[in-house]
Protein backbone atom coordinates (compact mmCIF):
# COMPACT_ATOMS: atom_id res chain seq x y z
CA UNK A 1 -4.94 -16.69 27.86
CA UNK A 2 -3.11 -13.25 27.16
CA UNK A 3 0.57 -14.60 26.27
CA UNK A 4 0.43 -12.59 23.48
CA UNK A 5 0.97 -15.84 21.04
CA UNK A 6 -2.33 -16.84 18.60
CA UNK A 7 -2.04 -19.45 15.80
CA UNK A 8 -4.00 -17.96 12.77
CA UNK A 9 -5.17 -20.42 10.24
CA UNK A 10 -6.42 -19.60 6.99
CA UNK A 11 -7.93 -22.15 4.22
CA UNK A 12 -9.71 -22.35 1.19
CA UNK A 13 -13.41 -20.86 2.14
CA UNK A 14 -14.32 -17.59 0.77
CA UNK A 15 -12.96 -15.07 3.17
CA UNK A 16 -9.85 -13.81 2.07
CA UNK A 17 -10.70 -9.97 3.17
CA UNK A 18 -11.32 -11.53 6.65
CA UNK A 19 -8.18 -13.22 6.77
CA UNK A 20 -6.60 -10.50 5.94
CA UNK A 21 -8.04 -7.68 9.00
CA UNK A 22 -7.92 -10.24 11.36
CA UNK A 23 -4.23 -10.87 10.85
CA UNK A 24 -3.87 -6.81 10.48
CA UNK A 25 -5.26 -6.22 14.01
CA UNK A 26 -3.45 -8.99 15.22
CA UNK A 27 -0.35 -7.67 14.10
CA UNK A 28 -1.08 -4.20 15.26
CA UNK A 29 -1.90 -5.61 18.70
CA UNK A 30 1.73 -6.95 18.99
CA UNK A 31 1.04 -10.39 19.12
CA UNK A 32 3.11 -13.46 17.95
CA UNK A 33 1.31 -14.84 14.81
CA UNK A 34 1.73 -18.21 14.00
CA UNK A 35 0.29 -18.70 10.16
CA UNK A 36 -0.77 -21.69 8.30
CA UNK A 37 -2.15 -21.05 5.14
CA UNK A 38 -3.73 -23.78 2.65
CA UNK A 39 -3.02 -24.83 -0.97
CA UNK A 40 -6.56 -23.70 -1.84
CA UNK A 41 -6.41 -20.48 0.46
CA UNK A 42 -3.87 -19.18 -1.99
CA UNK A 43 -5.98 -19.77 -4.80
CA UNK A 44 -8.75 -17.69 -2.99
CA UNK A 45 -6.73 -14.67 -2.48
CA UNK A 46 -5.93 -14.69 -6.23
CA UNK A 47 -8.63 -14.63 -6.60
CA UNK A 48 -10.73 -12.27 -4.50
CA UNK A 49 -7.34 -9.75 -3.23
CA UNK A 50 -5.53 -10.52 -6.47
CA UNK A 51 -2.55 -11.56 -4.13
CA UNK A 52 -0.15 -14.23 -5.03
CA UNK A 53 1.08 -15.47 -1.33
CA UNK A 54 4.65 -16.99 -1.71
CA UNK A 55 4.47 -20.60 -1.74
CA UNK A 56 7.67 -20.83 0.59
CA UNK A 57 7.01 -20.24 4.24
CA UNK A 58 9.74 -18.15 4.84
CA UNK A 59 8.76 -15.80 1.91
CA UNK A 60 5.06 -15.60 2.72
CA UNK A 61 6.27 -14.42 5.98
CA UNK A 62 8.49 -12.11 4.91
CA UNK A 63 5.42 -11.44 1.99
CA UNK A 64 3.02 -10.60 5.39
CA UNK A 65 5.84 -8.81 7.86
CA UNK A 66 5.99 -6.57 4.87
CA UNK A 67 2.51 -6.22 4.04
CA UNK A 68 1.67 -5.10 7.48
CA UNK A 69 4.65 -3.42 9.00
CA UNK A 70 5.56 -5.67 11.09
CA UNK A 71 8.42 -6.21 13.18
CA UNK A 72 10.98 -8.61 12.34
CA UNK A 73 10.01 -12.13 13.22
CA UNK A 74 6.71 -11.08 14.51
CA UNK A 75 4.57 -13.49 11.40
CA UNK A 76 5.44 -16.94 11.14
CA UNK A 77 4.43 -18.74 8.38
CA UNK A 78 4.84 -22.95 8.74
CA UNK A 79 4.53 -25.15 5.87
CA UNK A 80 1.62 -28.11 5.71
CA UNK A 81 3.70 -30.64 6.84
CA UNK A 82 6.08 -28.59 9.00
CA UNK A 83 5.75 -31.49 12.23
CA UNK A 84 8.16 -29.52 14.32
CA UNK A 85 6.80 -26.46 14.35
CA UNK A 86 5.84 -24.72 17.71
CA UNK A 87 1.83 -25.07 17.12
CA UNK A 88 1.98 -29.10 16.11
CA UNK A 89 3.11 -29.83 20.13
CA UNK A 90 0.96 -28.99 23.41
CA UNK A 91 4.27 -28.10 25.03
CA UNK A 92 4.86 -25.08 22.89
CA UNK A 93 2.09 -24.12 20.63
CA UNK A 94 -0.33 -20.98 21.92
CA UNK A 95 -3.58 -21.42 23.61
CA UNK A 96 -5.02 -19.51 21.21
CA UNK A 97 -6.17 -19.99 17.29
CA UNK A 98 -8.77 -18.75 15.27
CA UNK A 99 -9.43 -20.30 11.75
CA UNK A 100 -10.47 -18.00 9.36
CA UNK A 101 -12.37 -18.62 7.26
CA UNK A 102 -13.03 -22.08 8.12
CA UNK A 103 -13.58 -24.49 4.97
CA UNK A 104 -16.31 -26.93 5.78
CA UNK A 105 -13.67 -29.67 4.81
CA UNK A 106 -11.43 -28.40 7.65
CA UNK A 107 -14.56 -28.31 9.96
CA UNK A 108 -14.73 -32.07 8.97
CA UNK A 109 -11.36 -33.12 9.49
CA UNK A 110 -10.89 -31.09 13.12
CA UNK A 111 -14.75 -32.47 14.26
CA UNK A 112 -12.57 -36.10 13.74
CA UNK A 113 -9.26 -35.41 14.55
CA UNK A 114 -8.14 -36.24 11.43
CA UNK A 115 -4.62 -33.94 12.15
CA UNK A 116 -3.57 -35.16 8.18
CA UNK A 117 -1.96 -31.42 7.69
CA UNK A 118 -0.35 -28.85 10.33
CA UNK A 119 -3.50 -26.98 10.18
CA UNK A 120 -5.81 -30.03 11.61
CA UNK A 121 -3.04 -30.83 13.89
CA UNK A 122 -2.87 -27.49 15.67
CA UNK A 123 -6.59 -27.02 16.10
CA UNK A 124 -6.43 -30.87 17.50
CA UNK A 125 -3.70 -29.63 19.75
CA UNK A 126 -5.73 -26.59 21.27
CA UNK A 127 -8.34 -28.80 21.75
CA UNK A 128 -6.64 -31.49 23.91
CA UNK A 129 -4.75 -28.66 25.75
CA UNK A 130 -8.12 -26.66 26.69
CA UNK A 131 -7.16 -23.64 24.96
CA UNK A 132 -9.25 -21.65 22.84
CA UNK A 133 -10.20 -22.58 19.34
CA UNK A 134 -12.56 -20.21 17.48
CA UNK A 135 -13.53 -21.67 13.37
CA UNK A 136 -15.05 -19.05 11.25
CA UNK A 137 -17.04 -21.04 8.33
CA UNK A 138 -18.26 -19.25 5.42
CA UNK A 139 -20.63 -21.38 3.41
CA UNK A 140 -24.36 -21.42 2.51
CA UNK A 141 -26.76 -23.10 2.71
CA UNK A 142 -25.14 -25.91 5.70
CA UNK A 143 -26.19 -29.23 5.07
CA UNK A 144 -27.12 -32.08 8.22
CA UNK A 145 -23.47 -32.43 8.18
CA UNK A 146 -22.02 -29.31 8.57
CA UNK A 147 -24.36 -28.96 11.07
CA UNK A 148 -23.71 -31.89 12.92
CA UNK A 149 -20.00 -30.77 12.59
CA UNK A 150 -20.52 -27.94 14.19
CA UNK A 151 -22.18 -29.40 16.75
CA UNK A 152 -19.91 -31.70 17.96
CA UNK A 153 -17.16 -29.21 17.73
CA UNK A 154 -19.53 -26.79 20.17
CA UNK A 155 -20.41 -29.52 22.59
CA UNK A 156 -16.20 -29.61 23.25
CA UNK A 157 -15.92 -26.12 23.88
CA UNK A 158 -14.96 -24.45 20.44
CA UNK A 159 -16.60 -21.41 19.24
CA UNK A 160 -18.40 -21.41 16.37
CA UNK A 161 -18.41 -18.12 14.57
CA UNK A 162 -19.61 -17.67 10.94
CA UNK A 163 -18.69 -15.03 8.73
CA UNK A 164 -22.01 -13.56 9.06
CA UNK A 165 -22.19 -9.53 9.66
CA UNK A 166 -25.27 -7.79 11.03
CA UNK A 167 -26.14 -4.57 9.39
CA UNK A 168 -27.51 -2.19 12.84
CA UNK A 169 -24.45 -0.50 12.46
CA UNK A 170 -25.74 0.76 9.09
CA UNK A 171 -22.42 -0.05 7.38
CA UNK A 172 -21.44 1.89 4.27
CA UNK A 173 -18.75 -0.78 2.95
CA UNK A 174 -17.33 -3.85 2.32
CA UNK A 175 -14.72 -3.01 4.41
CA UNK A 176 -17.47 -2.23 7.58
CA UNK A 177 -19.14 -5.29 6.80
CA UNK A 178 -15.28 -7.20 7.10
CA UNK A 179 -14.55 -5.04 10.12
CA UNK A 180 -18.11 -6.84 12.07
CA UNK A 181 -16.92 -10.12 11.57
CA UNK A 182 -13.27 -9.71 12.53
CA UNK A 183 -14.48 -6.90 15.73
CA UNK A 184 -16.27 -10.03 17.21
CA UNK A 185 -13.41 -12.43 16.58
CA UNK A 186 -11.54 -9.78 18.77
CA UNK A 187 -13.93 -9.27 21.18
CA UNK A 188 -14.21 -13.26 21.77
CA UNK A 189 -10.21 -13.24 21.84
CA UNK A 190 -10.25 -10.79 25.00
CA UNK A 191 -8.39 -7.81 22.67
CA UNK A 192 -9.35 -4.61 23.06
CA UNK A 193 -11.03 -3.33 19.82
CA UNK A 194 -12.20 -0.03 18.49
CA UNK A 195 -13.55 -1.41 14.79
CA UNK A 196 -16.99 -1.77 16.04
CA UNK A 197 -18.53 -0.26 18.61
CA UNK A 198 -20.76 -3.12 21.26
CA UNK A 199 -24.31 -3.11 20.85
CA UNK A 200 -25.96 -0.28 23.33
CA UNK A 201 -22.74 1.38 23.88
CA UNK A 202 -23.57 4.28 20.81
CA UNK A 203 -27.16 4.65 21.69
CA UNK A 204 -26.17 5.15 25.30
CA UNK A 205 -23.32 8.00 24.67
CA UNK A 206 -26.01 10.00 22.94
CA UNK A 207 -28.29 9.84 25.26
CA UNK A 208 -25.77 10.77 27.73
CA UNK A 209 -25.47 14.06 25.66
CA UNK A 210 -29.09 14.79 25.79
């Protein structure tokens, strides 16, 4: 699933630095981005980037292609409703999308196929078509639902990947800490990454050295 297309969907969890790399890399790796962005996403990156995203599509993408360099038409950002948009059909929308973060409400409404905005529509879409959905939730503690949410949502073949970063790589920063979480997102899209190094991979070039 290398078609160098990905649907990137970002809502109102806590997360905003993660949204933020992931779509960086993704950018950098020359794929197609497809963005859907929430209401209460927005409000998030107020407040923890300080960044007002446009609320037209078609100036939050120009907002992001400018943000990251990109080429022209390389970020596409559809509107809640926008029902004719590549990602809300299984004849045109990528195999690939990763939610991040992943509000627990969105969890909810994808575990039922609720498909009430373009966001829960897409993910519904990649499911049906047997692509590759990854949700990154950020919220603690999980109650019996969440959990249950996320079980159901394993059992038919999504990923499950919190925003939870391990700390053997001894980070020094936020930004490290960011980098562990969106390194694995890579890794579990099949891109070739070089934010984290794999576990074993450090310890055995130094002893290769020895």
């Amino acid at each position: 699933m290398t078609d160098k297309r990905i649907t990137l969907a970002i809502t109102g969890a806590s997360g905003a630095p993660y949204a933020l790399r992931l779509l960086e890399m993704l950018v950098a790796a020359e794929y197609q981005v497809y963005v859907l962005i929430s209401s209460a996403a927005k409000v998030v990156f107020t407040a923890e980037e300080d960044m007002k995203i446009p609320a037209r599509p078609d100036a939050a993408a120009a907002f992001f292609t400018q943000h990251f360099n990109a080429r022209e038409g390389q970020i596409t950002v559809c509107g809640k409703e926008e029902w004719f948009s590549p990602v809300a059909s299984g004849s045109a929308a990528p195999k690939q999308m990763v939610v991040c973060p992943c509000s627990t409400g969105t969890l909810s409404a994808i575990a039922c196929g609720a498909s009430d905005n373009l966001i829960e529509r897409a993910a519904d879409v990649v499911m049906k078509e047997r692509g590759q959905l990854i949700l990154v939730p950020r919220e603690m503690p999980l109650s019996s639902l969440h959990l249950e949410n996320m079980l159901r949502l394993s059992q038919m073949g999504v990923t499950i990947m919190p925003a939870a970063p391990g700390f053997y790589h001894q980070p020094k920063t936020i930004a490290d800490l960011v980098d562990f979480v969106v390194a694995r997102i890579l890794d579990h899209l099949g891109l070739d990454q070089q934010l984290m190094a794999r576990w074993g991979y450090q310890a055995h070039s130094i002893q290769s050295k020895e």
